[in-house]
Protein backbone atom coordinates (compact mmCIF):
# COMPACT_ATOMS: atom_id res chain seq x y z
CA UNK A 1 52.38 33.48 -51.27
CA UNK A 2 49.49 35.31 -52.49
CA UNK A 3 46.37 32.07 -51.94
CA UNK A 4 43.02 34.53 -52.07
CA UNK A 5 42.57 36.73 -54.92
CA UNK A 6 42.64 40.47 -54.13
CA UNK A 7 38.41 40.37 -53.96
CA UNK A 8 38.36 37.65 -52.11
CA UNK A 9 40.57 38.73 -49.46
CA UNK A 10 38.09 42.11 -49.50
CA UNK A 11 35.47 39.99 -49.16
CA UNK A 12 36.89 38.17 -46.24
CA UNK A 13 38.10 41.16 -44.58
CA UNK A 14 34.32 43.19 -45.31
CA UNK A 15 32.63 40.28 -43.27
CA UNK A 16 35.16 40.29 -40.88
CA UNK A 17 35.04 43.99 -40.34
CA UNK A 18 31.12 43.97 -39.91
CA UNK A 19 31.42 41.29 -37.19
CA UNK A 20 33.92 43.77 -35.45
CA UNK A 21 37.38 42.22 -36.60
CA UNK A 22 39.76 43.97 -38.31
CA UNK A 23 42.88 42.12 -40.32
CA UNK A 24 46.01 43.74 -40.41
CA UNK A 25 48.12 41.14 -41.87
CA UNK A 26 47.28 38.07 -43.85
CA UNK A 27 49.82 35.60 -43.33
CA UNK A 28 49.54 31.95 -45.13
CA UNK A 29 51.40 28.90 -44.42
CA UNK A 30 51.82 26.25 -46.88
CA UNK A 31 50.62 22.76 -44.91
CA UNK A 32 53.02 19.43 -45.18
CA UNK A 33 52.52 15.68 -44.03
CA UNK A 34 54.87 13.92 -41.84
CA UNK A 35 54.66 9.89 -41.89
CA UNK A 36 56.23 7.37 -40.11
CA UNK A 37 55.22 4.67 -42.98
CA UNK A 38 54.66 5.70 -46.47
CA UNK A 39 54.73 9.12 -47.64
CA UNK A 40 51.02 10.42 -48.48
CA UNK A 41 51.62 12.00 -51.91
CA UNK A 42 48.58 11.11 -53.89
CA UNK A 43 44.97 10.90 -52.30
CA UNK A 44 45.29 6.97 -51.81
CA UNK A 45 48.43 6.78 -50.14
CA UNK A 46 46.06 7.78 -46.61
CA UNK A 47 44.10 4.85 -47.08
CA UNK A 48 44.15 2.60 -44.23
CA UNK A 49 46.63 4.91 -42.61
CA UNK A 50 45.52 6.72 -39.20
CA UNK A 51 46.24 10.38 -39.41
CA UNK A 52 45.70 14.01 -38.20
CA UNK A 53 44.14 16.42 -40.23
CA UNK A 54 44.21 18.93 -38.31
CA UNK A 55 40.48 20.66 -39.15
CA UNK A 56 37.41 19.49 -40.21
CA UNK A 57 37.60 19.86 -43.59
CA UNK A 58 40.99 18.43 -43.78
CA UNK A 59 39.53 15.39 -42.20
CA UNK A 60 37.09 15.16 -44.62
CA UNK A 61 39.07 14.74 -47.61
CA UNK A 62 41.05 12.39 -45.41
CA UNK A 63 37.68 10.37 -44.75
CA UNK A 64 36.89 10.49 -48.19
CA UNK A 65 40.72 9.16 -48.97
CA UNK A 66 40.04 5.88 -46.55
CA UNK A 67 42.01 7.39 -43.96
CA UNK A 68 41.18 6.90 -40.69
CA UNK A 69 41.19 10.20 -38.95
CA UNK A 70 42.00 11.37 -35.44
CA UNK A 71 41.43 14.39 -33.76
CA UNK A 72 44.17 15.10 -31.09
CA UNK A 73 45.96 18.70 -30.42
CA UNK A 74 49.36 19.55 -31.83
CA UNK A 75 51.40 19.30 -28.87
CA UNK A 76 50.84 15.31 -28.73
CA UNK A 77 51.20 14.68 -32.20
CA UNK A 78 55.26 13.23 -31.28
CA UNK A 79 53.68 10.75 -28.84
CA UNK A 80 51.14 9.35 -30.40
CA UNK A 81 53.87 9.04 -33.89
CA UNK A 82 56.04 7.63 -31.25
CA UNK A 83 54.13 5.03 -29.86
CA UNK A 84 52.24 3.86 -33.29
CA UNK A 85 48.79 5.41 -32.23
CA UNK A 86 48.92 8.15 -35.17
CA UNK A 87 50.89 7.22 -38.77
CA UNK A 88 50.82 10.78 -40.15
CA UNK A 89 49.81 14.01 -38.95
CA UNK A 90 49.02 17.24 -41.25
CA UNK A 91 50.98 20.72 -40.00
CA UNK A 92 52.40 24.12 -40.93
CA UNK A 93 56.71 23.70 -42.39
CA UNK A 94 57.03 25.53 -39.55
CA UNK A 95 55.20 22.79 -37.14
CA UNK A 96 56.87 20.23 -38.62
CA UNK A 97 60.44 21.63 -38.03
CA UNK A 98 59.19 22.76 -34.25
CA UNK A 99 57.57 19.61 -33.36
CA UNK A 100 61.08 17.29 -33.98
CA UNK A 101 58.38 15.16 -35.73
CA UNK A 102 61.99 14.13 -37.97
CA UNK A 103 62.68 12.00 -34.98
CA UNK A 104 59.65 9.86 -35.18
CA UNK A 105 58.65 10.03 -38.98
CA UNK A 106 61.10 9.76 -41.97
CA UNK A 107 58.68 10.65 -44.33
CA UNK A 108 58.10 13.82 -45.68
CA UNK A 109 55.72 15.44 -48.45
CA UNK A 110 56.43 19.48 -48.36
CA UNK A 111 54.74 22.61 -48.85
CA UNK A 112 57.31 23.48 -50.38
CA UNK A 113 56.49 24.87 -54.82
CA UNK A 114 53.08 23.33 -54.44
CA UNK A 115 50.99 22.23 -51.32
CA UNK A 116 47.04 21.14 -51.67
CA UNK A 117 46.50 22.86 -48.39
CA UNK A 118 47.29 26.09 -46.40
CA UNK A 119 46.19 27.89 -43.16
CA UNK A 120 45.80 31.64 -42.11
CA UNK A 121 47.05 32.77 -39.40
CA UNK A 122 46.55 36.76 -39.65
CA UNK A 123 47.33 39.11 -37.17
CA UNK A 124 43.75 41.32 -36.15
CA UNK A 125 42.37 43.97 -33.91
CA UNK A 126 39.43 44.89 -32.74
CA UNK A 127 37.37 46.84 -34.96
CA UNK A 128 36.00 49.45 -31.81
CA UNK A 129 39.98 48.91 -30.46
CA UNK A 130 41.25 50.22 -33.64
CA UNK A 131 38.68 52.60 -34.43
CA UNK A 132 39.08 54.22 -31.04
CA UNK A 133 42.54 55.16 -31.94
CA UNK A 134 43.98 58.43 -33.47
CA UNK A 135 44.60 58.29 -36.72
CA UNK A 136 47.99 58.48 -36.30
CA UNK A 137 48.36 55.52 -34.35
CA UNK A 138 46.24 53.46 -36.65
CA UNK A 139 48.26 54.47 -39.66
CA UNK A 140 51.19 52.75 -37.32
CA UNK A 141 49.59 49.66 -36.70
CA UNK A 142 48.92 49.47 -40.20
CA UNK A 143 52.74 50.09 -41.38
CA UNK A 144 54.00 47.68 -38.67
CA UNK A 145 51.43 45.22 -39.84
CA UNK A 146 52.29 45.53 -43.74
CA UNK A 147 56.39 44.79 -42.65
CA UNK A 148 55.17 41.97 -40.22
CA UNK A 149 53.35 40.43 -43.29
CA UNK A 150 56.29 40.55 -45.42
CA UNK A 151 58.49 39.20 -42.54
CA UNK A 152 56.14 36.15 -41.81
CA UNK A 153 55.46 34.99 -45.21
CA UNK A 154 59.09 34.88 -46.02
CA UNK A 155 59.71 33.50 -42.85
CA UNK A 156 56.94 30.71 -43.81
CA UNK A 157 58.93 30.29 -47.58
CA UNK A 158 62.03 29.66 -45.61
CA UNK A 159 60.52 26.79 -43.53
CA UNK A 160 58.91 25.20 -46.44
CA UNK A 161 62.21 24.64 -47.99
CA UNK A 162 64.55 24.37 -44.70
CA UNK A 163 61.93 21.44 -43.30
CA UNK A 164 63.08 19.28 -46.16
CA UNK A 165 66.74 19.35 -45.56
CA UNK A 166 66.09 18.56 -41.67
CA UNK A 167 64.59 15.28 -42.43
CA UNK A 168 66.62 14.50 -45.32
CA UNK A 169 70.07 14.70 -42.83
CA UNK A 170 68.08 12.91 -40.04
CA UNK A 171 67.86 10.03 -42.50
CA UNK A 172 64.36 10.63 -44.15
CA UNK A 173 62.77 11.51 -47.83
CA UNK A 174 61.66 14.79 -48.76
CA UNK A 175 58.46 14.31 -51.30
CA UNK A 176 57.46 17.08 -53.25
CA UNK A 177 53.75 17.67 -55.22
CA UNK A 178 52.83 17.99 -58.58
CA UNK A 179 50.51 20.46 -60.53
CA UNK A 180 48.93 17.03 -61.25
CA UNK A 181 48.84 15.99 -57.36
CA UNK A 182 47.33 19.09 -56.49
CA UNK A 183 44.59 18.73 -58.67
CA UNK A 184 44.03 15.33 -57.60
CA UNK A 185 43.42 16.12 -54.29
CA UNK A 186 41.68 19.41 -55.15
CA UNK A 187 39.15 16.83 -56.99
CA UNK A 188 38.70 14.99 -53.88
CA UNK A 189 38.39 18.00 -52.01
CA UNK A 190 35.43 19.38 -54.23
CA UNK A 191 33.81 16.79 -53.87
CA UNK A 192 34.17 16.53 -50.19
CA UNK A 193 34.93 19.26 -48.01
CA UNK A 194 33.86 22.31 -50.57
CA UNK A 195 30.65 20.80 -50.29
CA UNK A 196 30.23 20.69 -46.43
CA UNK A 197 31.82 24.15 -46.46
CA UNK A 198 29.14 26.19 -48.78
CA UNK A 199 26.27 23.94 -47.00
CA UNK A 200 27.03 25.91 -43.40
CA UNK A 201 25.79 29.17 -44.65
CA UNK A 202 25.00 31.61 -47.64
CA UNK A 203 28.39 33.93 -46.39
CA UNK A 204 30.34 30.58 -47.00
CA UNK A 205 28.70 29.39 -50.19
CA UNK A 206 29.51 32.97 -51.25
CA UNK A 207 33.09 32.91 -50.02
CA UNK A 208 33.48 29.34 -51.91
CA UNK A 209 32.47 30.68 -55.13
CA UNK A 210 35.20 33.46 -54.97
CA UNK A 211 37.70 30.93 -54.35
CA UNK A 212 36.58 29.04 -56.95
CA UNK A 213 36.94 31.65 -59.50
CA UNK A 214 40.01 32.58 -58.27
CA UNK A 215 41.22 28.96 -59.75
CA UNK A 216 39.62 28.84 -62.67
């Protein structure tokens, strides 16, 4: 599940270390949408529905798709799908499996071959923590971390396919994306969120245009 080219991830991880942060393992999970009306596929299937990106640039594209976005934290998402206050809401496979969001929405769109949107959740140390530490025990955490990275993003693979068959035998529908759905919403998300993202700062313009490379 490799998302960042190898200099981008260097990149990332030189800023990173000169603010004192250290990553040890980058871990990506692929993002899915969970809908108690119609399944959000394409870009216009949010419109008019009220759903939860999950960041801000997520909720941008959303915006930008008609949706009307909310802003609530994960551990409410099943009530407010419950009672009709949220239609979708945007999470890791692996959220979507822990949440029992199955039992309130029988729509699914998975991360599952292709997904227009993923999140890192690395494991990092302190740069003066790690650097304090024999070099012995730093060539540790570093082994540890390199099996812990394996571990987690086949862990994360696993989810994106085993959170389709749970809603499927609760009674829902599995959707999957195209290379032609991705770029749709990639097109959106240029437009949109990119935008807002390489405005913030010359580091994040920078960090955009390495991404943006990497896809070319």
């Amino acid at each position: 599940m490799q998302i960042l080219a190898v200099e981008d991830e260097k990149a990332m991880a030189d800023l990173l270390y000169d603010k004192g942060v250290i990553i040890l393992s980058w871990i990506w999970q692929a993002g899915g949408v969970a809908s108690r009306t119609r399944a959000i596929v394409e870009p216009e299937d949010a419109k008019g529905l009220k759903v939860r990106g999950g960041s801000r640039e997520m909720d941008t594209v959303l915006k930008a798709a008609g949706a009307a976005v909310l802003s609530l934290p994960s551990d409410e998402i099943y009530a407010a799908m419950q009672t009709g206050a949220l239609d979708a809401a945007m999470t890791s496979s692996t959220s979507l499996i822990s949440f029992r969001l199955e039992e309130v929405a029988k729509q699914l769109t998975t991360g599952r071959g292709k997904a227009y949107w993923f999140m890192l959740e690395p494991l990092m140390v302190s740069r003066s923590v790690f650097e304090s530490l024999p070099k012995d025990q730093q060539d540790l955490m570093l082994s540890v971390a390199a099996d812990l990275e394996k571990f987690a993003v086949d862990g994360a693979r696993a989810d994106d396919q085993k959170v389709a068959s749970i809603y499927e035998k609760a009674g829902g529908k599995a959707s999957d994306l195209s290379a032609t759905t991705v770029e749709h919403w990639r097109a959106l998300a240029r437009d949109t969120a990119w935008k807002d993202f390489a405005a913030r700062s010359d580091s994040c313009a920078r960090m955009l245009k390495l991404a943006e490379q990497t896809l070319a």
